[in-house]
C-alpha atoms as a PDB file:
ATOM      1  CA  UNK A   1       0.000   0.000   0.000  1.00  0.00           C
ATOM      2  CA  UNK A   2       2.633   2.143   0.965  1.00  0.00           C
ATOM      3  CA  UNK A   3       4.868   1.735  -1.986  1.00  0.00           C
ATOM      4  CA  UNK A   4       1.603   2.157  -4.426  1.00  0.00           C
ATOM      5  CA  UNK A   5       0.624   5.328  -3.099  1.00  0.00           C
ATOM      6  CA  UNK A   6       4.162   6.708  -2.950  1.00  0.00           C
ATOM      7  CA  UNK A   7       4.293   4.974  -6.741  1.00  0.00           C
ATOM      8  CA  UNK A   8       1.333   8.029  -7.048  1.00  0.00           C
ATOM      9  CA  UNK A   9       3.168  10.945  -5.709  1.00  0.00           C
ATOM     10  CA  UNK A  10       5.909  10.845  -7.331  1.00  0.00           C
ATOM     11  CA  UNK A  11       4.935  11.544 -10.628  1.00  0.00           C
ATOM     12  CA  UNK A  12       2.998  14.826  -9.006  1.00  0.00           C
ATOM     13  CA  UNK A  13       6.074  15.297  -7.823  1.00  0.00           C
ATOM     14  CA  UNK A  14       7.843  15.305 -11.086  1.00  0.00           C
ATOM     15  CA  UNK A  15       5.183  17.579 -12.742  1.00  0.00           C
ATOM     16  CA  UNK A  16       5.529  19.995  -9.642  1.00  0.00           C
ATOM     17  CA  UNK A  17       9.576  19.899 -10.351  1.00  0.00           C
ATOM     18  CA  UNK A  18       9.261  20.675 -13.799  1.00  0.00           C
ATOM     19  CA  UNK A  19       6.467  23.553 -13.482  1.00  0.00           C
ATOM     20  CA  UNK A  20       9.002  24.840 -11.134  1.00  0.00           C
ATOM     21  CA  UNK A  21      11.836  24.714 -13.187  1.00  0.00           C
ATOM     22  CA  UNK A  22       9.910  26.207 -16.322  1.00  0.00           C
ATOM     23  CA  UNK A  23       8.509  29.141 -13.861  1.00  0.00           C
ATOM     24  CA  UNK A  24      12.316  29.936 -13.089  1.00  0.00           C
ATOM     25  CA  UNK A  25      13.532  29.939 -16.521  1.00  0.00           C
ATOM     26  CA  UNK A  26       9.838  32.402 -17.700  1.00  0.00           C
ATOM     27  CA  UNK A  27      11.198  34.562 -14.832  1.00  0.00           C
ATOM     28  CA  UNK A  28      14.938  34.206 -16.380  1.00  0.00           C
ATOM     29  CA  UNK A  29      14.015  35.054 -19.741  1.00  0.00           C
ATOM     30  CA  UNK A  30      11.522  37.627 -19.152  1.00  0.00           C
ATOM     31  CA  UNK A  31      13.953  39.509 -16.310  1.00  0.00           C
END
């Protein structure tokens, strides 16, 4: 159970990472 849910997070997690990374490199560009 544990390993399925954490099987569901990390892929949020991922998604979060890259939104993230692609808010840093709008701010980047647009700075």
């Amino acid at each position: 159970d544990k390993a399925s849910s954490k099987n569901v997070l990390h892929p949020n997690n991922v998604s979060r990472r890259k939104s993230r990374l692609a808010k840093k490199l709008a701010s980047l560009t647009t700075s």
